[in-house]
C-alpha atoms as a PDB file:
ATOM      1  CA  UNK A   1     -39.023  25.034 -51.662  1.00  0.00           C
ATOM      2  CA  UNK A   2     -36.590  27.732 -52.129  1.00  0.00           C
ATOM      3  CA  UNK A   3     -38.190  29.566 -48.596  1.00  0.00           C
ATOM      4  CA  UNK A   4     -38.011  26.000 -46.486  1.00  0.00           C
ATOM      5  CA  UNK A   5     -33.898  25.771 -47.490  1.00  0.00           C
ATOM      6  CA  UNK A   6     -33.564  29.374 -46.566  1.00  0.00           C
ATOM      7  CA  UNK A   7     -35.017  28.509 -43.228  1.00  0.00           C
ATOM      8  CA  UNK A   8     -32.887  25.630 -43.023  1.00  0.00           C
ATOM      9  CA  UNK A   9     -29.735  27.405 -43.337  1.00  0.00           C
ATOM     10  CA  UNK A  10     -30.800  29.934 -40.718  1.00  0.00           C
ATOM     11  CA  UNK A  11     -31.109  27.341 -38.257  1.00  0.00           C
ATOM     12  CA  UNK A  12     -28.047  25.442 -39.066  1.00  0.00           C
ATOM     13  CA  UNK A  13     -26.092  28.171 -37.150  1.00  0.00           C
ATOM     14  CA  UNK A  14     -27.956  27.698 -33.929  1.00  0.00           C
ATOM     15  CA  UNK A  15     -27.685  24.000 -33.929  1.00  0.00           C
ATOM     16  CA  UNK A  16     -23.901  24.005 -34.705  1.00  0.00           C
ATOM     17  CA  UNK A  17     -24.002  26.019 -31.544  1.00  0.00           C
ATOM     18  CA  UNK A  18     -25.238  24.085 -28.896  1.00  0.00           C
ATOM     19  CA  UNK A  19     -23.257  22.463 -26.391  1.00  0.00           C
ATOM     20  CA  UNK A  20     -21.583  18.824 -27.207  1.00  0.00           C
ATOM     21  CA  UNK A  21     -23.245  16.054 -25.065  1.00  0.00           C
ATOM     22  CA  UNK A  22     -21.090  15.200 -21.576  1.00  0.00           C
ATOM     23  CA  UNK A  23     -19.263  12.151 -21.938  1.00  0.00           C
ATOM     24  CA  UNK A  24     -20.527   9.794 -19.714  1.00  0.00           C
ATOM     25  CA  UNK A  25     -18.821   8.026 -17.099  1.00  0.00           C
ATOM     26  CA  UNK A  26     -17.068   4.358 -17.633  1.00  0.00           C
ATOM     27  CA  UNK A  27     -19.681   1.737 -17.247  1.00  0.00           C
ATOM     28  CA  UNK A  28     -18.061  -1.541 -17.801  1.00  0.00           C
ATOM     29  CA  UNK A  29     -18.702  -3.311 -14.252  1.00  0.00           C
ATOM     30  CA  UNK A  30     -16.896  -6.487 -13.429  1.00  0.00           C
ATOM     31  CA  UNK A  31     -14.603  -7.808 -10.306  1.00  0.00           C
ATOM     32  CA  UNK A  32     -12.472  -4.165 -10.471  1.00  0.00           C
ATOM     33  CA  UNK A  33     -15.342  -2.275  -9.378  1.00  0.00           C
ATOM     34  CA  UNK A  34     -17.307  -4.804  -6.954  1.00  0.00           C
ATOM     35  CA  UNK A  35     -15.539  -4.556  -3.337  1.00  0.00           C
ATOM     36  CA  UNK A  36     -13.354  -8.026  -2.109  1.00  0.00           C
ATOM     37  CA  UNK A  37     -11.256  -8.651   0.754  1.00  0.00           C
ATOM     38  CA  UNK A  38      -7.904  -8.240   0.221  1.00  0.00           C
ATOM     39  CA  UNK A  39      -5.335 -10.693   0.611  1.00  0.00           C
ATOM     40  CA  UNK A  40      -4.200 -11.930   4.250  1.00  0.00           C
ATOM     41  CA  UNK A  41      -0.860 -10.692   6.120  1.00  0.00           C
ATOM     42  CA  UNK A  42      -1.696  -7.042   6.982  1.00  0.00           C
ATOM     43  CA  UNK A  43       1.322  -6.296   8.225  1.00  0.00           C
ATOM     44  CA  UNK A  44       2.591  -6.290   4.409  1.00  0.00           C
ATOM     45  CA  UNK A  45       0.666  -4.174   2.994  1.00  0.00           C
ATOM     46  CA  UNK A  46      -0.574  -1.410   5.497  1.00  0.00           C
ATOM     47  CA  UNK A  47       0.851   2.447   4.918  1.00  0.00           C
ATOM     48  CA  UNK A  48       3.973   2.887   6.964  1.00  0.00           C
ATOM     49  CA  UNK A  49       3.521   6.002   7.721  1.00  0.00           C
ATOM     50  CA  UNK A  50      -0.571   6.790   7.405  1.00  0.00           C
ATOM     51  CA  UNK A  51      -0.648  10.368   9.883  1.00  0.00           C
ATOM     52  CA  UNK A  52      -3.895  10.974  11.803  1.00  0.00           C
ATOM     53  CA  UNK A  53      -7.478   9.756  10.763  1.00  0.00           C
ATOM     54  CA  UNK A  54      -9.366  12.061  12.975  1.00  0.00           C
ATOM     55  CA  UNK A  55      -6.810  15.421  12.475  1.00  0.00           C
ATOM     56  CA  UNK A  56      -5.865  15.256   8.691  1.00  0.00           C
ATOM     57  CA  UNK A  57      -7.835  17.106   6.239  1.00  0.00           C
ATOM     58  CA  UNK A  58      -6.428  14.791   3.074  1.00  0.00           C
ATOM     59  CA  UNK A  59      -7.398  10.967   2.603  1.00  0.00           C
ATOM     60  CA  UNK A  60      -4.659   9.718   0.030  1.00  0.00           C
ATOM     61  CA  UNK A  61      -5.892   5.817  -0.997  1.00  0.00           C
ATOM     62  CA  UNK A  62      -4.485   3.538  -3.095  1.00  0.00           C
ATOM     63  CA  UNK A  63      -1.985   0.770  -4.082  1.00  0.00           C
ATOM     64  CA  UNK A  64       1.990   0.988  -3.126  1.00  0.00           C
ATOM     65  CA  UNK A  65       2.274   3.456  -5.110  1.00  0.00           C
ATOM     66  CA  UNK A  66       0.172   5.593  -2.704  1.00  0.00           C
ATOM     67  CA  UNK A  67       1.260   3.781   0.085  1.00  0.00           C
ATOM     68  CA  UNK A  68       5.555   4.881  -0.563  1.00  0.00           C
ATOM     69  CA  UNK A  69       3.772   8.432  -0.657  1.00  0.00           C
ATOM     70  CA  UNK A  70       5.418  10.380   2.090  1.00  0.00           C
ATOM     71  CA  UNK A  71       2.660  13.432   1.192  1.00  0.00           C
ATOM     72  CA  UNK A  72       4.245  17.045   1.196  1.00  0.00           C
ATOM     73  CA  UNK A  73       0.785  19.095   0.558  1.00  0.00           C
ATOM     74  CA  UNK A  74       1.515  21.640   3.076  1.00  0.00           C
ATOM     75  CA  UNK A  75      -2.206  19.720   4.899  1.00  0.00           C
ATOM     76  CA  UNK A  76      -2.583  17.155   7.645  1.00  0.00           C
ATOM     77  CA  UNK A  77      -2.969  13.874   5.040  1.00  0.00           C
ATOM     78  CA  UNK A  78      -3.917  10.383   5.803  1.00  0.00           C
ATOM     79  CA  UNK A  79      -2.426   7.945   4.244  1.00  0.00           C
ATOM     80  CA  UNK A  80      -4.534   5.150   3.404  1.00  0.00           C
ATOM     81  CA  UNK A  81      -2.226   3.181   0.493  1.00  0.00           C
ATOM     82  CA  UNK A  82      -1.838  -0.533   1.095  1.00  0.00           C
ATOM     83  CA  UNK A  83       0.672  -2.408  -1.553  1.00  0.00           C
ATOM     84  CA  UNK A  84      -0.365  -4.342  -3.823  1.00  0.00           C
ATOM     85  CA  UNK A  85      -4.430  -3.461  -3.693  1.00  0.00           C
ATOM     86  CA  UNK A  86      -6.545  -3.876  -6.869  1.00  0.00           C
ATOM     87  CA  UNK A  87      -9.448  -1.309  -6.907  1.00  0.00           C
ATOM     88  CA  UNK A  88     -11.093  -3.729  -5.977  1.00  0.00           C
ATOM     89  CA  UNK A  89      -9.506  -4.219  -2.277  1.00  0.00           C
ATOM     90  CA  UNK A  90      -8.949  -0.248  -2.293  1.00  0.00           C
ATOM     91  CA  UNK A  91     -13.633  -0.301  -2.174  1.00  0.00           C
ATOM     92  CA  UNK A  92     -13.220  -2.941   0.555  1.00  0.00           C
ATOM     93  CA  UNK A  93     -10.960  -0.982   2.995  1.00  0.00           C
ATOM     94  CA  UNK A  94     -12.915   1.865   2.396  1.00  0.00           C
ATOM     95  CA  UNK A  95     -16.884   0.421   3.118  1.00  0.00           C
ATOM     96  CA  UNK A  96     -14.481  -0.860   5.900  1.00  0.00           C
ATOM     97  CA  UNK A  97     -12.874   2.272   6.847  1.00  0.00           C
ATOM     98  CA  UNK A  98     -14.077   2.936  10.447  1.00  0.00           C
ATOM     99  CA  UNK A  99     -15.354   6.613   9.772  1.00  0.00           C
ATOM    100  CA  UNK A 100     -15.545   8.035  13.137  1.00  0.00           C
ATOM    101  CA  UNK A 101     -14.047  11.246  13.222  1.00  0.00           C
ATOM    102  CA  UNK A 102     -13.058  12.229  10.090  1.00  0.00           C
ATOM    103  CA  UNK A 103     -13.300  14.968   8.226  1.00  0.00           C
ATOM    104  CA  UNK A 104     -11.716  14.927   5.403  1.00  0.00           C
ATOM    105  CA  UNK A 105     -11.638  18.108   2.625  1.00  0.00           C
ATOM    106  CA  UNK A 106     -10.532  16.488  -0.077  1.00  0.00           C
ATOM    107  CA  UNK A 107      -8.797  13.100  -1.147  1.00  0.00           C
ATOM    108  CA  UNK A 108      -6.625  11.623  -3.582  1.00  0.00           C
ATOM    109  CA  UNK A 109      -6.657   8.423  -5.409  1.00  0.00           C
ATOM    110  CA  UNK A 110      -3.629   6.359  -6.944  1.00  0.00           C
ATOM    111  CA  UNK A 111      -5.556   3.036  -7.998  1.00  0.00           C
ATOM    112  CA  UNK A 112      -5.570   1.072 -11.145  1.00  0.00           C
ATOM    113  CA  UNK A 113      -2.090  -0.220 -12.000  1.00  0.00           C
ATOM    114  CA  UNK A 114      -2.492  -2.943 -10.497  1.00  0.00           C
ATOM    115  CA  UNK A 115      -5.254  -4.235 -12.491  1.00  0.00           C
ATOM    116  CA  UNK A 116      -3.233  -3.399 -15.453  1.00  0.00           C
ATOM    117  CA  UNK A 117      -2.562  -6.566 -16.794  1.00  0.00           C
ATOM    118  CA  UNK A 118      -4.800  -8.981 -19.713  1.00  0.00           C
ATOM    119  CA  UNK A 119      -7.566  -9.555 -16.962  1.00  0.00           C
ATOM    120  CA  UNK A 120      -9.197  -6.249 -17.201  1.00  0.00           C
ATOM    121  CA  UNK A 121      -9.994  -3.802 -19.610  1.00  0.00           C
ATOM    122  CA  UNK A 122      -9.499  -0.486 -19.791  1.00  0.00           C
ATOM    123  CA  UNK A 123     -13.134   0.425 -19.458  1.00  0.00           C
ATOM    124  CA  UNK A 124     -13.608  -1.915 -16.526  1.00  0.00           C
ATOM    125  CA  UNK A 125     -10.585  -0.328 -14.815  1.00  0.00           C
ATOM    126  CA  UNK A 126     -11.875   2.886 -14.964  1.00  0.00           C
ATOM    127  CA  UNK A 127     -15.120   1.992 -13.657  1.00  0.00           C
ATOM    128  CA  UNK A 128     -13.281   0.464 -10.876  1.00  0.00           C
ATOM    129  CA  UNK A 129     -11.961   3.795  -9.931  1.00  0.00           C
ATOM    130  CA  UNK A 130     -14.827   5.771 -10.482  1.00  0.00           C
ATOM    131  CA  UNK A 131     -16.819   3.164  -7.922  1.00  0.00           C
ATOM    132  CA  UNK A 132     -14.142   4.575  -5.626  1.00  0.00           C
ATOM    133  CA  UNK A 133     -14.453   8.452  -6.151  1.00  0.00           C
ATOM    134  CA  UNK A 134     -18.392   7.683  -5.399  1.00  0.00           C
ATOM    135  CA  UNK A 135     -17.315   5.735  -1.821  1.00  0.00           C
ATOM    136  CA  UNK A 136     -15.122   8.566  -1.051  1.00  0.00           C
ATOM    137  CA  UNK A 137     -18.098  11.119  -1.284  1.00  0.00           C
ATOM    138  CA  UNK A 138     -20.954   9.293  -0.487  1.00  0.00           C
ATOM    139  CA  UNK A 139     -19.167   7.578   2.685  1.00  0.00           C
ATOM    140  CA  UNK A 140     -16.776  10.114   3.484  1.00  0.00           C
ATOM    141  CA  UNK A 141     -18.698  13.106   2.152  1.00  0.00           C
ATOM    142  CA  UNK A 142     -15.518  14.665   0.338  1.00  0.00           C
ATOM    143  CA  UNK A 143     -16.186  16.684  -2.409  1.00  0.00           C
ATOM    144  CA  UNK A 144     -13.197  17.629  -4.049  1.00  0.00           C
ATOM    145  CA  UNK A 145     -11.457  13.839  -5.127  1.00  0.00           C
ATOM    146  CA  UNK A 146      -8.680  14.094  -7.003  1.00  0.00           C
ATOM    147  CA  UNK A 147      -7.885  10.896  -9.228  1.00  0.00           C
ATOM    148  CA  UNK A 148      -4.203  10.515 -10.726  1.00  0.00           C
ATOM    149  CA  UNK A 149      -3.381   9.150 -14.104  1.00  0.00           C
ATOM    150  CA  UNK A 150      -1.619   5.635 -13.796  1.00  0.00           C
ATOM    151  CA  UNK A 151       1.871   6.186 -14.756  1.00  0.00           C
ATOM    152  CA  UNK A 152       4.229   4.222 -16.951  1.00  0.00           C
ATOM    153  CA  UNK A 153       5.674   1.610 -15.435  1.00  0.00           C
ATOM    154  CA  UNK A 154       8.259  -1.614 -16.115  1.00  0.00           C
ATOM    155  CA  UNK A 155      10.843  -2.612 -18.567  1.00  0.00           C
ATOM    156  CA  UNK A 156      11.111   0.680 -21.097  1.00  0.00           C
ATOM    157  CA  UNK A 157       8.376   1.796 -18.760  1.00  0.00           C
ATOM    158  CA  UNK A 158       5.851  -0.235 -21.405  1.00  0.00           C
ATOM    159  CA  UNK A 159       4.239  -2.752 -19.494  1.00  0.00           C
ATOM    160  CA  UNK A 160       0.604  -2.725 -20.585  1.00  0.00           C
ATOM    161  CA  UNK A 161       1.124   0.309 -22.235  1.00  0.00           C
ATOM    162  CA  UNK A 162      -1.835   0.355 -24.525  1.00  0.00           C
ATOM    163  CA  UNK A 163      -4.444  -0.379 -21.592  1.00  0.00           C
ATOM    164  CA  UNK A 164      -2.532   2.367 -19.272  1.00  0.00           C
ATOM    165  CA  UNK A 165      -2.641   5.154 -21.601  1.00  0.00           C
ATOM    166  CA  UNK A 166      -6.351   3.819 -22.325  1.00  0.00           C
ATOM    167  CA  UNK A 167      -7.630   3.835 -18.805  1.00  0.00           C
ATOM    168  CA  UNK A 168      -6.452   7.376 -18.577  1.00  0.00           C
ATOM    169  CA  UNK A 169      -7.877   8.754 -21.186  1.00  0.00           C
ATOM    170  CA  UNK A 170     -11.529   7.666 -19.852  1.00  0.00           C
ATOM    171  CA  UNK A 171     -10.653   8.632 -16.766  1.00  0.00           C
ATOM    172  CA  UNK A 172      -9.875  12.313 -18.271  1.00  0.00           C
ATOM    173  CA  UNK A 173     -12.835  12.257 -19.945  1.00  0.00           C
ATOM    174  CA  UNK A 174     -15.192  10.950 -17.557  1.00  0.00           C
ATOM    175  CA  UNK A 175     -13.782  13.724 -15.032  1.00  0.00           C
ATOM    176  CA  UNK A 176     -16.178  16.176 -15.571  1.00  0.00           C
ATOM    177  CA  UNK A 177     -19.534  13.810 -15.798  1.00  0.00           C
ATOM    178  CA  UNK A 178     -18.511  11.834 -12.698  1.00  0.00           C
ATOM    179  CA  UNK A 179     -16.744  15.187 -10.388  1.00  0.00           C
ATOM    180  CA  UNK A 180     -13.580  14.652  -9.486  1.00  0.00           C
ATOM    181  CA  UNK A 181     -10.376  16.362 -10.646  1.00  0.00           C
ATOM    182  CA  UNK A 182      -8.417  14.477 -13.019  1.00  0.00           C
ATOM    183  CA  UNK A 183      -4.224  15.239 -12.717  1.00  0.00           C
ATOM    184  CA  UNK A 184      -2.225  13.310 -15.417  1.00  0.00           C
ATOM    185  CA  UNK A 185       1.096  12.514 -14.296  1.00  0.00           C
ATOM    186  CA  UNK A 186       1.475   9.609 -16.990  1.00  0.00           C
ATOM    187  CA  UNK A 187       2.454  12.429 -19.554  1.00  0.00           C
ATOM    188  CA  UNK A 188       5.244  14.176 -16.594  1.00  0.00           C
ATOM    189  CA  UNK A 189       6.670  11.135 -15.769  1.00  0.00           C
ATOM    190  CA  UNK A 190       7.040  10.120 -19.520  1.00  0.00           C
ATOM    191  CA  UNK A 191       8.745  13.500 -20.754  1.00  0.00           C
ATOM    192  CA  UNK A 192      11.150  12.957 -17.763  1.00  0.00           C
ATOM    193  CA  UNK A 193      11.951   8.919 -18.884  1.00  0.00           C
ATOM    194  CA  UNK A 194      10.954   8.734 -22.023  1.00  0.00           C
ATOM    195  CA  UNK A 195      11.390   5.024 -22.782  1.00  0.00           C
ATOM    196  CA  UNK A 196      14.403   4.322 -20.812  1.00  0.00           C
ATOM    197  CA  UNK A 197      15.119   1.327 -18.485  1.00  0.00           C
ATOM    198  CA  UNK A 198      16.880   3.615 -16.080  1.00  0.00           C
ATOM    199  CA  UNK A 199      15.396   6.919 -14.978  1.00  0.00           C
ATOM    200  CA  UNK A 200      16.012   8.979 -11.570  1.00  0.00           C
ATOM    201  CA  UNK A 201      11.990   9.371 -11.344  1.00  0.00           C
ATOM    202  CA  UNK A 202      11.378   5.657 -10.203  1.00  0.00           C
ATOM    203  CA  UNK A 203      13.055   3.541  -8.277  1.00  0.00           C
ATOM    204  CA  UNK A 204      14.621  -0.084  -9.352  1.00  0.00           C
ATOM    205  CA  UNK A 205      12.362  -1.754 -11.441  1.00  0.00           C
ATOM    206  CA  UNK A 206      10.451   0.889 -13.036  1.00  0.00           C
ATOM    207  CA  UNK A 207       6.969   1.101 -10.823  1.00  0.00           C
ATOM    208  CA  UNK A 208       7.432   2.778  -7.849  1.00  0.00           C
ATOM    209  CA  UNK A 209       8.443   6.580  -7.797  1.00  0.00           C
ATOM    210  CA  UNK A 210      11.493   7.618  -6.612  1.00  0.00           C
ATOM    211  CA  UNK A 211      12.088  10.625  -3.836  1.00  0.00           C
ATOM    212  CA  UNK A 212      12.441  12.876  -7.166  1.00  0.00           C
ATOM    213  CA  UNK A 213       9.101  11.023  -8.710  1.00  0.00           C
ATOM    214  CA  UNK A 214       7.388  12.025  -5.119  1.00  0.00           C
ATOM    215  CA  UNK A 215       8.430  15.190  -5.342  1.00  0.00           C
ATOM    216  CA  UNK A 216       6.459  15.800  -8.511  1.00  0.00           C
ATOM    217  CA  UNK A 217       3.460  14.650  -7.196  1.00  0.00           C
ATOM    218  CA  UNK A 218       3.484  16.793  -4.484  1.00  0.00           C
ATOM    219  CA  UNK A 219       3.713  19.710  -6.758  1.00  0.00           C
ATOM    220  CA  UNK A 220       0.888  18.867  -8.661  1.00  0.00           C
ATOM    221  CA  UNK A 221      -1.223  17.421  -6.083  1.00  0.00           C
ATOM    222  CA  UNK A 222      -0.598  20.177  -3.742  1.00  0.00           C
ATOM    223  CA  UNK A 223      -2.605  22.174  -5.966  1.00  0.00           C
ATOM    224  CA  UNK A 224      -5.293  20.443  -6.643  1.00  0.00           C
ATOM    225  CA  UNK A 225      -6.361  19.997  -2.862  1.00  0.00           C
ATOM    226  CA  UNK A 226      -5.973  23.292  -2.146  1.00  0.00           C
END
């Protein structure tokens, strides 16, 4: 007995020392990661200012808050942000996307805010935007995605606070399992505001970024593509 719980302890050290399991990524499906047609009126919601499709080496997709994005990554970027999308629109103008041409290095994803609210959890929004990190390189063929935390946003920049800083931390997790880069900006913009109804990062109204909140993203994202 004495010689089996000697043996015992000398494997106890080798087990302690094997590698933790990878965390798997989100698998909650439900409407945020199954591709539907965006609303009507185009004209509302298309990037004002999306660069070249065949010339730029950067696909940036996403909601408004993508779509405000005037990128400064030192790269020819597309910008493929439409206001207003759901990740769920985001799949739809991408298996849409008209491919031709293209040759993208890397891209960058600002989607999930706008699923935010009661409707979906933060599991299911994460699987939303993991569905779209697997469009971008199965369709496009990128392989360096970079996916950005959703940020605080409205009144004491705690609008569906809990289910934001939920959906990021799965999507931090998950980063690794799934291959993308994950690049929090939730925790820059929140040092910078703090809880405050008026903050030089964001605009009016506490959602959309501000020429200073842009300029932080293109620090950090400039990286991450290169």
């Amino acid at each position: 007995m004495q010689g089996l719980i000697a043996a015992l302890a000398l494997l106890l050290p080798a087990v302690a020392l094997l590698p933790a399991p990878a965390l798997a990524a989100p698998n909650c499906p439900s409407a945020a990661s199954v591709a539907a047609e965006p609303r009507p009126n185009q004209q509302l919601y298309e990037s004002p200012t999306p660069g070249s499709w065949a010339d730029s080496k950067v696909l940036v997709t996403g909601d408004s808050i993508a779509a405000r994005w005037m990128p400064q990554l030192d790269m020819p970027t597309y910008n493929f942000g439409h206001g207003g999308d759901r990740t769920q629109w985001i799949l739809w103008r991408l298996q849409h996307a008209d491919v031709k041409g293209a040759h993208f290095e890397s891209a960058v994803v600002i989607a999930g805010t706008n699923n935010s609210g009661p409707r979906y959890s933060p599991c299911e929004i994460a699987t939303g935007v993991v569905a779209i990190v697997d469009l971008l390189k199965t369709k496009f063929s990128i392989k360096n995605v970079v996916v950005i935390s959703l940020l605080p946003r409205g009144r004491n920049l705690s609008q569906n606070e809990a289910t934001i800083e939920q959906t990021n931390q799965i999507l931090e997790t998950s980063a690794g399992e799934v291959g993308y880069k994950y690049v929090d900006l939730n925790a820059r913009f929140r040092q910078g505001c703090g809880q405050n109804n008026s903050c030089d990062l964001y605009l009016p109204g506490l959602i959309h970024p501000s020429d200073s909140g842009y300029r932080i993203f293109d620090e950090a994202i400039k990286q991450a593509v290169h």
